[in-house]
N, C-alpha and C. Protein backbone atom coordinates (compact mmCIF):
# COMPACT_ATOMS: atom_id res chain seq x y z
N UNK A 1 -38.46 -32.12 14.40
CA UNK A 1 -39.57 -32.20 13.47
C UNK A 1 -40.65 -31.21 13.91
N UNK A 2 -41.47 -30.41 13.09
CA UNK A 2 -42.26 -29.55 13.53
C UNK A 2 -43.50 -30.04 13.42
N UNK A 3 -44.29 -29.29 14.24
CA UNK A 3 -45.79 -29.50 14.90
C UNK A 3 -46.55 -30.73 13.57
N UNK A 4 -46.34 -29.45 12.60
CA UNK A 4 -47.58 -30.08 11.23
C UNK A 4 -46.84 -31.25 10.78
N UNK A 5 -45.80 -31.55 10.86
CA UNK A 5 -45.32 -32.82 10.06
C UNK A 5 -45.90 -33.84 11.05
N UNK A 6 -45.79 -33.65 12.41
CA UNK A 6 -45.67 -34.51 13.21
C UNK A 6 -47.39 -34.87 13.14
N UNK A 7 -48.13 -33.92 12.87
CA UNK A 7 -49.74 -34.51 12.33
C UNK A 7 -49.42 -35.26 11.10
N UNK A 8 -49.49 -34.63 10.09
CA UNK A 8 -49.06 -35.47 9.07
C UNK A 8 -49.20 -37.04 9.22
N UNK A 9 -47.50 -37.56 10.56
CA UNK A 9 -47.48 -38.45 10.73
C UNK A 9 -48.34 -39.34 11.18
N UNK A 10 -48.74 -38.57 12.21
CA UNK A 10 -50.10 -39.40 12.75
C UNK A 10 -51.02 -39.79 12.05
N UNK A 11 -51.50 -39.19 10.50
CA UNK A 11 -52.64 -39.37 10.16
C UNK A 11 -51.95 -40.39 9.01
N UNK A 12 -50.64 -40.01 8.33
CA UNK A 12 -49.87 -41.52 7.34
C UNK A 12 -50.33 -42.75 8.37
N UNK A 13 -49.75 -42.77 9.39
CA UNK A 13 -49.84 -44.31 10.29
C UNK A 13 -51.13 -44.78 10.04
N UNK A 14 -52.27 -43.90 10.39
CA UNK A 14 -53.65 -44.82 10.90
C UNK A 14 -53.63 -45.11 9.11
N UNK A 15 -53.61 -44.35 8.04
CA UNK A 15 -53.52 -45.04 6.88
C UNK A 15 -52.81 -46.63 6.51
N UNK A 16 -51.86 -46.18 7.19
CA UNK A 16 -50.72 -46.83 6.91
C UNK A 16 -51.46 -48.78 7.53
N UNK A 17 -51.96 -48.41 8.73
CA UNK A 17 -52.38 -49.99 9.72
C UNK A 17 -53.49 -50.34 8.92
N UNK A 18 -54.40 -49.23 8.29
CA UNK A 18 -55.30 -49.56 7.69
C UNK A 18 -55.65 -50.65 6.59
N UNK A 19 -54.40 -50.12 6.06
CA UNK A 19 -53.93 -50.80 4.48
C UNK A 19 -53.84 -52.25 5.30
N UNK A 20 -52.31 -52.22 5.72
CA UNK A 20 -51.87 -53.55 6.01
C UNK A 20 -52.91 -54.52 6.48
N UNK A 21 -53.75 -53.59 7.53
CA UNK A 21 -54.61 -54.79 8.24
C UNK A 21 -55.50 -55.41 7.42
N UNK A 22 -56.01 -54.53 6.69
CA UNK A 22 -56.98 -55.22 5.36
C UNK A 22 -56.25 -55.95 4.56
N UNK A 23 -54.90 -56.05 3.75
CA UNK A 23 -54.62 -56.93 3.29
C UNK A 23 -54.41 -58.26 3.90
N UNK A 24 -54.62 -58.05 5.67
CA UNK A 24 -54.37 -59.41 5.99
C UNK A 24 -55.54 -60.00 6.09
N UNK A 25 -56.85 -59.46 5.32
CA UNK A 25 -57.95 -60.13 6.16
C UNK A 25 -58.35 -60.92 5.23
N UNK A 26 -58.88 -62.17 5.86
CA UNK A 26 -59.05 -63.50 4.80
C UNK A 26 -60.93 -63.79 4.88
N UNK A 27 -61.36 -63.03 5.63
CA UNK A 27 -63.28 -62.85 5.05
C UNK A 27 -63.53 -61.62 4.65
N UNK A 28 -63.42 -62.02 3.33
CA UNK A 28 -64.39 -60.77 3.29
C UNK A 28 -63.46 -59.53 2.59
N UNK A 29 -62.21 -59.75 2.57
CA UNK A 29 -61.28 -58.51 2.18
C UNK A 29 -61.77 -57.72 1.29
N UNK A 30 -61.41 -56.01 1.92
CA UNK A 30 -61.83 -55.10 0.77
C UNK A 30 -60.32 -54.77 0.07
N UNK A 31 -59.84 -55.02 -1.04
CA UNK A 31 -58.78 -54.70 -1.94
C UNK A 31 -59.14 -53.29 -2.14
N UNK A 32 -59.73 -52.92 -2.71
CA UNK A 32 -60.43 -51.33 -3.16
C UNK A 32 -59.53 -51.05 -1.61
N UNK A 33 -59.88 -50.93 -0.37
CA UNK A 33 -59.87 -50.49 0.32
C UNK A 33 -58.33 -50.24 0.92
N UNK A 34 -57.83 -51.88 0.84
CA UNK A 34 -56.06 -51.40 0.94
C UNK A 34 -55.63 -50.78 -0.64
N UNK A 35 -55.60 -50.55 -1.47
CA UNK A 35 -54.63 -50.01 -2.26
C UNK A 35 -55.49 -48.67 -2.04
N UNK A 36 -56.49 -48.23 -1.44
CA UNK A 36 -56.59 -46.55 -1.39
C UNK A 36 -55.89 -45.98 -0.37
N UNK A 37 -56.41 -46.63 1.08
CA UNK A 37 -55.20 -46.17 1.87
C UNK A 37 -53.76 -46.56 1.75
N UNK A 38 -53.48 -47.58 1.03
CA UNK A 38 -51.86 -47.37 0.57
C UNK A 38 -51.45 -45.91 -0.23
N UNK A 39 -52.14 -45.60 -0.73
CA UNK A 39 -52.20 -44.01 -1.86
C UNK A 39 -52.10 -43.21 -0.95
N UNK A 40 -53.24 -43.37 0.15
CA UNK A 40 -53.39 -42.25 0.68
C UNK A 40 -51.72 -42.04 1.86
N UNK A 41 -51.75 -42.88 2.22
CA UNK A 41 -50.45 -43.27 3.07
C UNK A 41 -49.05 -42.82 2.16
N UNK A 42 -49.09 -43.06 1.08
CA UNK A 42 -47.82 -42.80 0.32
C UNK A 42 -47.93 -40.91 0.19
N UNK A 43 -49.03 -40.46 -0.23
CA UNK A 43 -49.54 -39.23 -0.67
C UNK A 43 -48.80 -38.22 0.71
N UNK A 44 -49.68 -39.10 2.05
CA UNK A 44 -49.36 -38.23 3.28
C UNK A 44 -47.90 -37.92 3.59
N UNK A 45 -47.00 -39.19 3.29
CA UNK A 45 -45.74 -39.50 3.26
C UNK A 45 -44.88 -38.03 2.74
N UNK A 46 -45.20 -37.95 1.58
CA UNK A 46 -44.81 -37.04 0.51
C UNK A 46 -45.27 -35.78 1.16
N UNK A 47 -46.27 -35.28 1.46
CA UNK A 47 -46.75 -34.00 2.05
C UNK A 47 -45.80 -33.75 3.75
N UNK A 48 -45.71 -34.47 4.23
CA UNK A 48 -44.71 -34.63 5.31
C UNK A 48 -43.35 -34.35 5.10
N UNK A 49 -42.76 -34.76 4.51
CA UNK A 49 -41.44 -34.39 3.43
C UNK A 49 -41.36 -33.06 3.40
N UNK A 50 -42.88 -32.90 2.51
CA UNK A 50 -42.73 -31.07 2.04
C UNK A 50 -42.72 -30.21 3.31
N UNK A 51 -43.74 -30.82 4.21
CA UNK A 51 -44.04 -30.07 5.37
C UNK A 51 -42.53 -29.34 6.02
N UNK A 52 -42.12 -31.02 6.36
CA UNK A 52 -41.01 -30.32 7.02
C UNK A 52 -39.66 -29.85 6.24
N UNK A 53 -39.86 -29.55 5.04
CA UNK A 53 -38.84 -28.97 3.99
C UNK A 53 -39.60 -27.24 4.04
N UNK A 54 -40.53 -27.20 4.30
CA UNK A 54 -41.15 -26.06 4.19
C UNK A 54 -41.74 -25.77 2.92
N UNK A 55 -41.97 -26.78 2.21
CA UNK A 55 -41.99 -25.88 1.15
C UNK A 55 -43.91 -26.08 1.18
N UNK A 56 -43.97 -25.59 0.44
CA UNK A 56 -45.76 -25.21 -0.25
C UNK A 56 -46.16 -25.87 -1.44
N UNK A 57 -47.26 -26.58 -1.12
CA UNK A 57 -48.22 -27.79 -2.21
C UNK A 57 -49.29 -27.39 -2.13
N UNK A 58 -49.67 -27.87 -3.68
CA UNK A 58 -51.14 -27.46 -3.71
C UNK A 58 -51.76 -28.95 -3.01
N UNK A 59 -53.50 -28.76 -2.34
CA UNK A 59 -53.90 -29.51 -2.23
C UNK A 59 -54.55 -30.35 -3.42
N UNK A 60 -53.80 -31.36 -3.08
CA UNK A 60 -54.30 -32.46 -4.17
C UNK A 60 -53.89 -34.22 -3.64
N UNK A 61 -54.23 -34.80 -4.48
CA UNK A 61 -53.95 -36.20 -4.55
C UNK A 61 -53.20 -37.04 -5.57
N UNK A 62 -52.47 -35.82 -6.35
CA UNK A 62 -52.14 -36.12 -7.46
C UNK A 62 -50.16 -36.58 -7.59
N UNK A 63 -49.90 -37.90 -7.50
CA UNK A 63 -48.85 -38.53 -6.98
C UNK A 63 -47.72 -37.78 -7.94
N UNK A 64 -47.52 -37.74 -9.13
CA UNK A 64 -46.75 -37.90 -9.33
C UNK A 64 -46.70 -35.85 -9.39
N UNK A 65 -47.44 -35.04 -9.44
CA UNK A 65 -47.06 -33.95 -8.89
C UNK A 65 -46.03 -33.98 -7.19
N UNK A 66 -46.73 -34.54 -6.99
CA UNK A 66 -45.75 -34.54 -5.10
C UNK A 66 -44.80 -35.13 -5.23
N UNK A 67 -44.83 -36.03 -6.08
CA UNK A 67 -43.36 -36.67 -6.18
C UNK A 67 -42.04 -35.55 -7.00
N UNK A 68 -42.66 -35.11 -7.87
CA UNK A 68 -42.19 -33.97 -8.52
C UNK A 68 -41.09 -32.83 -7.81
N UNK A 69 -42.40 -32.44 -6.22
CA UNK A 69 -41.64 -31.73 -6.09
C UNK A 69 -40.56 -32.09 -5.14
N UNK A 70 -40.87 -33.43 -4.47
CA UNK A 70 -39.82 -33.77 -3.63
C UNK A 70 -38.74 -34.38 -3.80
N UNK A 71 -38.87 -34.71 -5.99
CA UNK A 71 -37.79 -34.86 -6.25
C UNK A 71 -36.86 -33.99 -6.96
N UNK A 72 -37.12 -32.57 -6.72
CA UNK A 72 -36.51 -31.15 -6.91
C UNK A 72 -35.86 -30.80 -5.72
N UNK A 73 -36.29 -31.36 -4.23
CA UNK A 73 -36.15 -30.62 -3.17
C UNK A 73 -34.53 -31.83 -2.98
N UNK A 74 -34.88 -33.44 -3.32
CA UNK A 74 -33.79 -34.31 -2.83
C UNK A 74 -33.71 -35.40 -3.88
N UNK A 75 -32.98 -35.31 -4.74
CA UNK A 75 -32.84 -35.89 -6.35
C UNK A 75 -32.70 -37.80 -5.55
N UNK A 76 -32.98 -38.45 -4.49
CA UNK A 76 -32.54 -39.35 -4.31
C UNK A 76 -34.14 -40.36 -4.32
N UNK A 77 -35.48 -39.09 -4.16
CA UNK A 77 -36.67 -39.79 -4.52
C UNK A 77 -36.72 -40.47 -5.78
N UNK A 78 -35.51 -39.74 -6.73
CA UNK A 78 -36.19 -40.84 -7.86
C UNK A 78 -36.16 -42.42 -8.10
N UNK A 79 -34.94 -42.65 -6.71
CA UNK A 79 -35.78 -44.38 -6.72
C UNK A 79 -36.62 -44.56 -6.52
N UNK A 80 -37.57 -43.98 -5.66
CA UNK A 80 -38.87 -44.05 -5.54
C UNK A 80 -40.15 -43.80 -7.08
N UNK A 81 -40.19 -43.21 -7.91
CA UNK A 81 -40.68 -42.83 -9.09
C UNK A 81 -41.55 -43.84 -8.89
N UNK A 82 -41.10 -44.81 -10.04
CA UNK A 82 -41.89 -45.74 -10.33
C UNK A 82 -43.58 -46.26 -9.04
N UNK A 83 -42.72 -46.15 -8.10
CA UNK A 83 -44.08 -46.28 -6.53
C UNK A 83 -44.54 -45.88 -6.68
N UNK A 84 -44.35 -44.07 -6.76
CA UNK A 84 -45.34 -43.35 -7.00
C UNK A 84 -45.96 -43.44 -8.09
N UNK A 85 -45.82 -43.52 -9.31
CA UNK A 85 -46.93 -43.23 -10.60
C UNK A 85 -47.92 -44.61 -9.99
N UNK A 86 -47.57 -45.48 -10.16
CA UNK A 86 -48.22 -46.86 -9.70
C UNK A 86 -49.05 -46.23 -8.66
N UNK A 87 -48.94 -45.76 -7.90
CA UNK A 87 -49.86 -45.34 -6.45
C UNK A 87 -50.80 -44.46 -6.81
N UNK A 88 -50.21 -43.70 -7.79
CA UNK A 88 -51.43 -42.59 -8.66
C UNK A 88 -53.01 -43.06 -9.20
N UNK A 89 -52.66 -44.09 -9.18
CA UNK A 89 -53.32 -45.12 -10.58
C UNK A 89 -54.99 -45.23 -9.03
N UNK A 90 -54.83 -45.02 -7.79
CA UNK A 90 -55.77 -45.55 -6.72
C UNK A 90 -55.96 -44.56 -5.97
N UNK A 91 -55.72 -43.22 -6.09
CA UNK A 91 -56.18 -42.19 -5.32
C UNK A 91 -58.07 -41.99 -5.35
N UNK A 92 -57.82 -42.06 -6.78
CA UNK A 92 -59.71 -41.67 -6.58
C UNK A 92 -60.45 -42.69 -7.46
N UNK A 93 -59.87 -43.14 -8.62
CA UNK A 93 -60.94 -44.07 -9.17
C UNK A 93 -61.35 -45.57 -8.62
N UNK A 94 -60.37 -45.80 -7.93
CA UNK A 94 -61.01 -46.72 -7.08
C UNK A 94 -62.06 -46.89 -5.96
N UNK A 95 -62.17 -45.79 -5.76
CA UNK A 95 -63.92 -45.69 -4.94
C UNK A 95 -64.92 -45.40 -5.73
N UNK A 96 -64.66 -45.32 -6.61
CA UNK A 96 -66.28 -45.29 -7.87
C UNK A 96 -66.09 -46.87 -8.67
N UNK A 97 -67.88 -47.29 -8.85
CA UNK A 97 -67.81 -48.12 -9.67
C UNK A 97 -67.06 -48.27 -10.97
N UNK A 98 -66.82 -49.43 -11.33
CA UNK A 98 -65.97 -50.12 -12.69
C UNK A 98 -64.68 -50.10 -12.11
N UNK A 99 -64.27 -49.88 -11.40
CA UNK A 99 -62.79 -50.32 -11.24
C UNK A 99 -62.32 -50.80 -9.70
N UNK A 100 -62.14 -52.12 -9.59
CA UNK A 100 -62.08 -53.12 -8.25
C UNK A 100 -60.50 -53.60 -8.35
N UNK A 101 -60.12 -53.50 -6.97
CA UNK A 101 -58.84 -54.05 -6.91
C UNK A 101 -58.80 -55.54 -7.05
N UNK A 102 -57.88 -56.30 -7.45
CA UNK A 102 -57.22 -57.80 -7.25
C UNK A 102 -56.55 -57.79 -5.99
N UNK A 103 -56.46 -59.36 -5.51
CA UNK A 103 -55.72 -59.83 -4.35
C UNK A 103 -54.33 -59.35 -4.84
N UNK A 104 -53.92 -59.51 -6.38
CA UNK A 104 -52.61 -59.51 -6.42
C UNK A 104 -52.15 -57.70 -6.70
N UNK A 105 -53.01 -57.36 -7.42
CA UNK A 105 -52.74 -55.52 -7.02
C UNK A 105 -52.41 -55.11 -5.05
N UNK A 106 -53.51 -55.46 -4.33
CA UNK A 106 -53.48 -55.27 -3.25
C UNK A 106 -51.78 -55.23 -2.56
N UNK A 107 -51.72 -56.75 -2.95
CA UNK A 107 -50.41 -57.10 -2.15
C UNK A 107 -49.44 -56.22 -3.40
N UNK A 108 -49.27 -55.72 -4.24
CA UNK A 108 -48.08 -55.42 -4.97
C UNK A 108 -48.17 -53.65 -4.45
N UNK A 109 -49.33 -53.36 -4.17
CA UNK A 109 -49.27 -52.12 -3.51
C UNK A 109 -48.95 -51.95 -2.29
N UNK A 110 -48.78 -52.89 -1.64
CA UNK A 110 -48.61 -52.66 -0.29
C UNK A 110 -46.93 -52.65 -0.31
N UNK A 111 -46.54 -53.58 -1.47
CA UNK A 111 -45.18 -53.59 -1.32
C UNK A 111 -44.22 -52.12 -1.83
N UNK A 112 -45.39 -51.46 -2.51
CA UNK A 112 -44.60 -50.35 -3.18
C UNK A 112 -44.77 -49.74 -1.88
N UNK A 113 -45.74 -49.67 -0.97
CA UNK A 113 -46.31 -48.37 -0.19
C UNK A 113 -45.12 -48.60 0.82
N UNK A 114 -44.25 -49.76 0.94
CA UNK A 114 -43.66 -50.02 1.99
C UNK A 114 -42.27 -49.20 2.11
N UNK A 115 -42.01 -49.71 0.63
CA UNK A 115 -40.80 -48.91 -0.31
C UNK A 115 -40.85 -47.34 0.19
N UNK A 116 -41.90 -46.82 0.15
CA UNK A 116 -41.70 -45.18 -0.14
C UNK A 116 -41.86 -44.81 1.31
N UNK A 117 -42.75 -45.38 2.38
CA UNK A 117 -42.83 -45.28 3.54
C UNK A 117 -41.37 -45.75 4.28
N UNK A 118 -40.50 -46.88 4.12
CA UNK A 118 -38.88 -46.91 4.61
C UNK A 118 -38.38 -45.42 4.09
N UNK A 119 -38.49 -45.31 2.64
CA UNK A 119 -37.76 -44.01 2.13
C UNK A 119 -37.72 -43.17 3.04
N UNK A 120 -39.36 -42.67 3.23
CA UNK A 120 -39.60 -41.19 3.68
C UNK A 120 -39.39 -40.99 5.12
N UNK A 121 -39.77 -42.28 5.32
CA UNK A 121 -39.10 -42.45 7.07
C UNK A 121 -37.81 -41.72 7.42
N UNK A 122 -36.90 -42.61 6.78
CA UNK A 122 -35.33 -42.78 6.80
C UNK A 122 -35.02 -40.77 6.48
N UNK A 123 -35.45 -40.78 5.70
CA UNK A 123 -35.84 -38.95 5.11
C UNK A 123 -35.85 -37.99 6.29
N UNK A 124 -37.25 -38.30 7.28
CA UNK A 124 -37.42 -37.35 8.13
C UNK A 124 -36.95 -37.99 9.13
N UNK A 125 -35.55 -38.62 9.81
CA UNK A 125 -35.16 -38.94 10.69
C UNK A 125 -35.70 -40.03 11.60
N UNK A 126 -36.93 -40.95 10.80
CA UNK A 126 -37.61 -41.19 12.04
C UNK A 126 -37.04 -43.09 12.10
N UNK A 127 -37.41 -43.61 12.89
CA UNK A 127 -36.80 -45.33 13.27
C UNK A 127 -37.69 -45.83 12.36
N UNK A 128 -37.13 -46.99 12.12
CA UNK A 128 -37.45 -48.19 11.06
C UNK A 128 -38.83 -48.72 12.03
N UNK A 129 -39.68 -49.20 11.73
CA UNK A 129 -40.83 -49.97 12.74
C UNK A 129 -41.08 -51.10 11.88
């Protein structure tokens, strides 16, 4: 695995504990807060992929573009699809007012984020955790 993916990874994970740990928290939980870093975690996922495919993305946050191209590069993301558009939906409007996550969005995102994070894992060679 090369240098930049292996950042990549590092920076999916702290997303990645972020999410989870907030969905486990029972004062006070910020929902807004796990389904963004679930996005952001799925997003990094996908850029990691590209990284170490080599190929070239624009910077963005925009899911179902990245999904796009990583399902040109390995036609087997499209079980994944559906995760992604759903994950699209919390990249950015969820940190501006009028739009607040549910307990039950939270947890249904975490379950997609889990989905695409086994995927992409399994993808770039790396162990199940």
């Amino acid at each position: 695995m090369n240098a930049l993916t292996r950042e990549w990874i590092e920076k999916v994970e702290a997303d990645y504990r972020v999410a989870v740990r907030e969905s486990r928290v029972t004062d006070q939980p910020s929902y807004d807060a796990v389904c963004f870093h679930a996005q952001q975690c799925a997003e990094k996922y996908a850029k990691a992929f590209l990284q170490e495919r080599n190929i070239v993305f624009e910077r963005t946050h925009n899911m179902i573009y990245l999904y796009s191209l990583c399902a040109t590069i390995d036609p087997e993301f499209e079980r994944c699809r559906d995760d992604f558009e759903l994950l699209d939906d919390y990249s950015v409007d969820i940190r501006y007012p009028g739009d607040f996550a549910t307990t039950d969005e939270a947890l249904a995102v975490i379950h997609f984020l889990n989905r695409i994070r086994e995927f992409v894992r399994g993808k770039l060679g790396l162990l199940k955790t």
